[in-house]
Protein backbone atom coordinates (compact mmCIF):
# COMPACT_ATOMS: atom_id res chain seq x y z
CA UNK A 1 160.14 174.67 -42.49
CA UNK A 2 163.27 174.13 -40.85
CA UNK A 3 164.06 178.12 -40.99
CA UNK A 4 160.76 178.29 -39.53
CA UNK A 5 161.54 176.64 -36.33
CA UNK A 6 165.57 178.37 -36.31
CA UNK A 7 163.52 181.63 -35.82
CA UNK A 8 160.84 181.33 -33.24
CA UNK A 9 163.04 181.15 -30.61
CA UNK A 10 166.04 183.83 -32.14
CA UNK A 11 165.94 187.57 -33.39
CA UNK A 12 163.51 187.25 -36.11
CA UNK A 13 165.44 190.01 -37.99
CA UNK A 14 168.83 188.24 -38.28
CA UNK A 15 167.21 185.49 -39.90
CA UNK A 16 164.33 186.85 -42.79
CA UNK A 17 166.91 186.13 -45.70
CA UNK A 18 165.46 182.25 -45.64
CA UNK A 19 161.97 183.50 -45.57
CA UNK A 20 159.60 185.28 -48.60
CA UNK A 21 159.59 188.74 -46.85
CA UNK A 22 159.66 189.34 -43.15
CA UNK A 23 155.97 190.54 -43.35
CA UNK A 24 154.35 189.22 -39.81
CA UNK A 25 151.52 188.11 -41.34
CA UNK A 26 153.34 186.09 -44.21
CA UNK A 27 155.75 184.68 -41.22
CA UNK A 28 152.80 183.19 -39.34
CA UNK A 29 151.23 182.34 -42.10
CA UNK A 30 154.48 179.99 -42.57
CA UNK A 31 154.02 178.08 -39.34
CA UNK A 32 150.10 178.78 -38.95
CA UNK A 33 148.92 178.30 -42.47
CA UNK A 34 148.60 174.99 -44.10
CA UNK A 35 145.02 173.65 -43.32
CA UNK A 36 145.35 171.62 -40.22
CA UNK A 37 147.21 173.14 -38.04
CA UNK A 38 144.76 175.94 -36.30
CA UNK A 39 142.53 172.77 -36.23
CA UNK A 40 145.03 170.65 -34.20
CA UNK A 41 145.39 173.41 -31.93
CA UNK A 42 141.79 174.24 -31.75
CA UNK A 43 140.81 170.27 -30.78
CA UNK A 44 143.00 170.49 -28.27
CA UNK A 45 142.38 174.12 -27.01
CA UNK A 46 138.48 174.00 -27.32
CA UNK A 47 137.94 170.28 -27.35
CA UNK A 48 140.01 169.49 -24.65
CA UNK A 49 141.39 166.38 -27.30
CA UNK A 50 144.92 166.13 -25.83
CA UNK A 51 145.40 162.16 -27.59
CA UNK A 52 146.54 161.08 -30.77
CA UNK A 53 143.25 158.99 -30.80
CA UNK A 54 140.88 161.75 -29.62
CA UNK A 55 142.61 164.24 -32.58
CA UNK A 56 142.02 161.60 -34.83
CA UNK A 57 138.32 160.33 -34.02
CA UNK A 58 136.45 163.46 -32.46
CA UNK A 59 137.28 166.31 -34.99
CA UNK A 60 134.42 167.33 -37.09
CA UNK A 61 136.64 167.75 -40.45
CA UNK A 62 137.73 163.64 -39.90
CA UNK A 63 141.19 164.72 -40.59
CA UNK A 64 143.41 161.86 -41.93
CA UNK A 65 146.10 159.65 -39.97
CA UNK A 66 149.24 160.97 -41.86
CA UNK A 67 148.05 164.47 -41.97
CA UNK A 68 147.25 164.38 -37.89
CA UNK A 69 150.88 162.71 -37.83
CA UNK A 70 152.23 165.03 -39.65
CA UNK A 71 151.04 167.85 -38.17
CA UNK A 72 151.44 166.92 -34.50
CA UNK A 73 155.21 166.25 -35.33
CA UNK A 74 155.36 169.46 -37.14
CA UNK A 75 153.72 171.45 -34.13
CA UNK A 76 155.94 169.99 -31.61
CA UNK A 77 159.01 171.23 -33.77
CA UNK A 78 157.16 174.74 -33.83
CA UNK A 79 156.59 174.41 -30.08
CA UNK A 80 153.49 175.20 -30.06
CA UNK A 81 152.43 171.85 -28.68
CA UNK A 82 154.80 169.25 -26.42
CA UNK A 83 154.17 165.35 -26.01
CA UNK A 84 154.38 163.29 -22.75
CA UNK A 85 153.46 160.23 -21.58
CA UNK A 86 150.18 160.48 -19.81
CA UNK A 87 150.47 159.46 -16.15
CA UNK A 88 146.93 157.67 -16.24
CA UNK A 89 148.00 155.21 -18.85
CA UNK A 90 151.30 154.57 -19.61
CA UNK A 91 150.77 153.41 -23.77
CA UNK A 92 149.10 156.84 -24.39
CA UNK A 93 151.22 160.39 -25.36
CA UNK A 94 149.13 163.15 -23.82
CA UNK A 95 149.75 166.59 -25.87
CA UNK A 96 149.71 169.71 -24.15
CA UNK A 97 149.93 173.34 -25.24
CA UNK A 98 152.56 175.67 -24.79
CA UNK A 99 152.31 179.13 -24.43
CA UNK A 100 153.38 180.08 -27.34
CA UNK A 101 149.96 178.25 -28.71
CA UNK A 102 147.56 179.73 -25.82
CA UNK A 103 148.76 183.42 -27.06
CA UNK A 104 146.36 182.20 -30.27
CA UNK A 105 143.22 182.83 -28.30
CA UNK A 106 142.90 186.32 -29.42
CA UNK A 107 143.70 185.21 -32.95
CA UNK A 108 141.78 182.12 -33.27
CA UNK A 109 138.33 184.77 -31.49
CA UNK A 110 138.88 186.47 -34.16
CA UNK A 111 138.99 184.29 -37.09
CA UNK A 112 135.70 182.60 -35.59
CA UNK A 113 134.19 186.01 -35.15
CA UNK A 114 135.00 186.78 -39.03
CA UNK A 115 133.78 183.04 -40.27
CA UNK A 116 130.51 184.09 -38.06
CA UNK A 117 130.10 187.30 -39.81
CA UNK A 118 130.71 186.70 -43.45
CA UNK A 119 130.59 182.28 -43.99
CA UNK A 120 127.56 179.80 -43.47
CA UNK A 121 128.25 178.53 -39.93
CA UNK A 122 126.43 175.90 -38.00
CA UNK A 123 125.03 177.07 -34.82
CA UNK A 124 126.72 174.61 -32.66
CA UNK A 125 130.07 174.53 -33.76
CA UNK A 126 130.01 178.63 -34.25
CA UNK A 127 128.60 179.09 -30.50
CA UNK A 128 131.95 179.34 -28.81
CA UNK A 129 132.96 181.75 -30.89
CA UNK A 130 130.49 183.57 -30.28
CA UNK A 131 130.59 183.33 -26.46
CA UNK A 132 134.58 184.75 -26.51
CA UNK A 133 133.47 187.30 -28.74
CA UNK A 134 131.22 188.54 -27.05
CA UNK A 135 132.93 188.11 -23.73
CA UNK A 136 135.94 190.14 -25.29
CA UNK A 137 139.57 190.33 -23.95
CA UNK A 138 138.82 189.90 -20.26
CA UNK A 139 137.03 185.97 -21.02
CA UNK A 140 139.77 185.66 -23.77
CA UNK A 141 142.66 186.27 -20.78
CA UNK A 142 140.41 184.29 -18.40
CA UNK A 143 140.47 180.98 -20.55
CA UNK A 144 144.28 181.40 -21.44
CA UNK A 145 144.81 181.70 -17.79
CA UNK A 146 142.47 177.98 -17.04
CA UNK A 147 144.71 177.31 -20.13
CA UNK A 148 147.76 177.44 -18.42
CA UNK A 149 146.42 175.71 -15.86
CA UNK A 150 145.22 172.64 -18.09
CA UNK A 151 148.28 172.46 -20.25
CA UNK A 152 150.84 173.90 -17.96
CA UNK A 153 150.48 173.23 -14.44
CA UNK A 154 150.13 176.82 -13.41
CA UNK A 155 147.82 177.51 -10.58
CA UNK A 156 144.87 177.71 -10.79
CA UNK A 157 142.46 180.84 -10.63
CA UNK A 158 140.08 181.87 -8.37
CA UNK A 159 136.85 182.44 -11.30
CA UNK A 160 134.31 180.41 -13.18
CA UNK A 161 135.53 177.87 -15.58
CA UNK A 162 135.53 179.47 -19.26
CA UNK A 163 136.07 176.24 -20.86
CA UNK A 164 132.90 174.54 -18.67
CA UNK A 165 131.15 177.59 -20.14
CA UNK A 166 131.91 177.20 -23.78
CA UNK A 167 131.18 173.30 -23.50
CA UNK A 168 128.08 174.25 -21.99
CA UNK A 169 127.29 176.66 -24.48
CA UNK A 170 127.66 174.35 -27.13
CA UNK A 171 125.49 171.24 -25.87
CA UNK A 172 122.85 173.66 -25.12
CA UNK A 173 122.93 173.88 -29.18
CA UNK A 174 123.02 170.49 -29.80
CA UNK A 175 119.65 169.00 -30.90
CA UNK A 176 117.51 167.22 -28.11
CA UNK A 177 119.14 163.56 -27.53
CA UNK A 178 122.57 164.29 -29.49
CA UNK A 179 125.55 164.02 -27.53
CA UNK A 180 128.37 164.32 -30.24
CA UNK A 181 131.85 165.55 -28.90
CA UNK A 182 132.08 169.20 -29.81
């Protein structure tokens, strides 16, 4: 992994000796493809989850201690994710995304629009994927925008929340009287 994390921030070229092939797809599948890590990133990104505790308690695939250790220490490396302390209570790390993990919107839209098409999804936890699909690449650059905003302290914009909307969308598929996280 450690050849990994020398290239995402140097000339990818100079370095594809220490990788398989310098194939893009087999390059992000190197930091992107072990089978948490799009679902740390997508707690965080869809579910707002931005603690350690949160990660660990509110995803639906109950994702083990060491793995969510792992893989938040392995995401930081990346930097697709940074760790500070949170300002409302001083014993908690609040994790943030960088913008090197908000340029996954368009990837992760369309790995839930595939899952939607061709894999038995559950209605709630497919409905935000279905709301940026069908929103397309305007909504998509809309919530990396409040993205920015949430994770990075950029400004925010003058439009509708996108990420109000998707939580919306998804307790309006929740069954009458449940209030799980989603």
């Amino acid at each position: 992994m450690q050849s990994v994390i020398q290239t995402l921030g140097e000339d990818p070229v100079t370095e594809t000796a220490q990788h398989r092939s310098g194939c893009p797809i087999n390059l992000s599948l190197e930091v992107l493809g072990d089978s948490w890590s799009l679902i740390v990133i997508r707690d965080i990104m869809f579910g707002n989850r931005r603690h350690y505790r949160q990660l660990l308690g509110e995803s639906e695939e109950g994702i083990a201690s060491n793995i969510l250790s792992a893989r938040l220490k392995q995401l930081l490396d990346l930097g697709l994710v940074t760790k500070e302390q949170d300002p409302s209570h001083k014993q908690r790390q609040l994790y943030s995304l960088t913008e090197r993990a908000i340029q996954l919107v368009p990837v992760l839209v369309q790995l839930g629009a595939w899952g939607r098409k061709f894999l038995p999804v559950s209605p709630e936890l497919s409905i935000r994927s279905k709301v940026l699909e069908d929103g397309g690449p305007q909504l998509w650059e809309r919530f990396m925008s409040e993205l920015r905003t949430m994770h990075l302290g950029a400004p925010p914009q003058e439009h509708p929340s996108v990420f109000e909307e998707l939580e919306h969308a998804y307790r309006a598929t929740l069954a009458p009287g449940d209030s799980s996280p989603g």
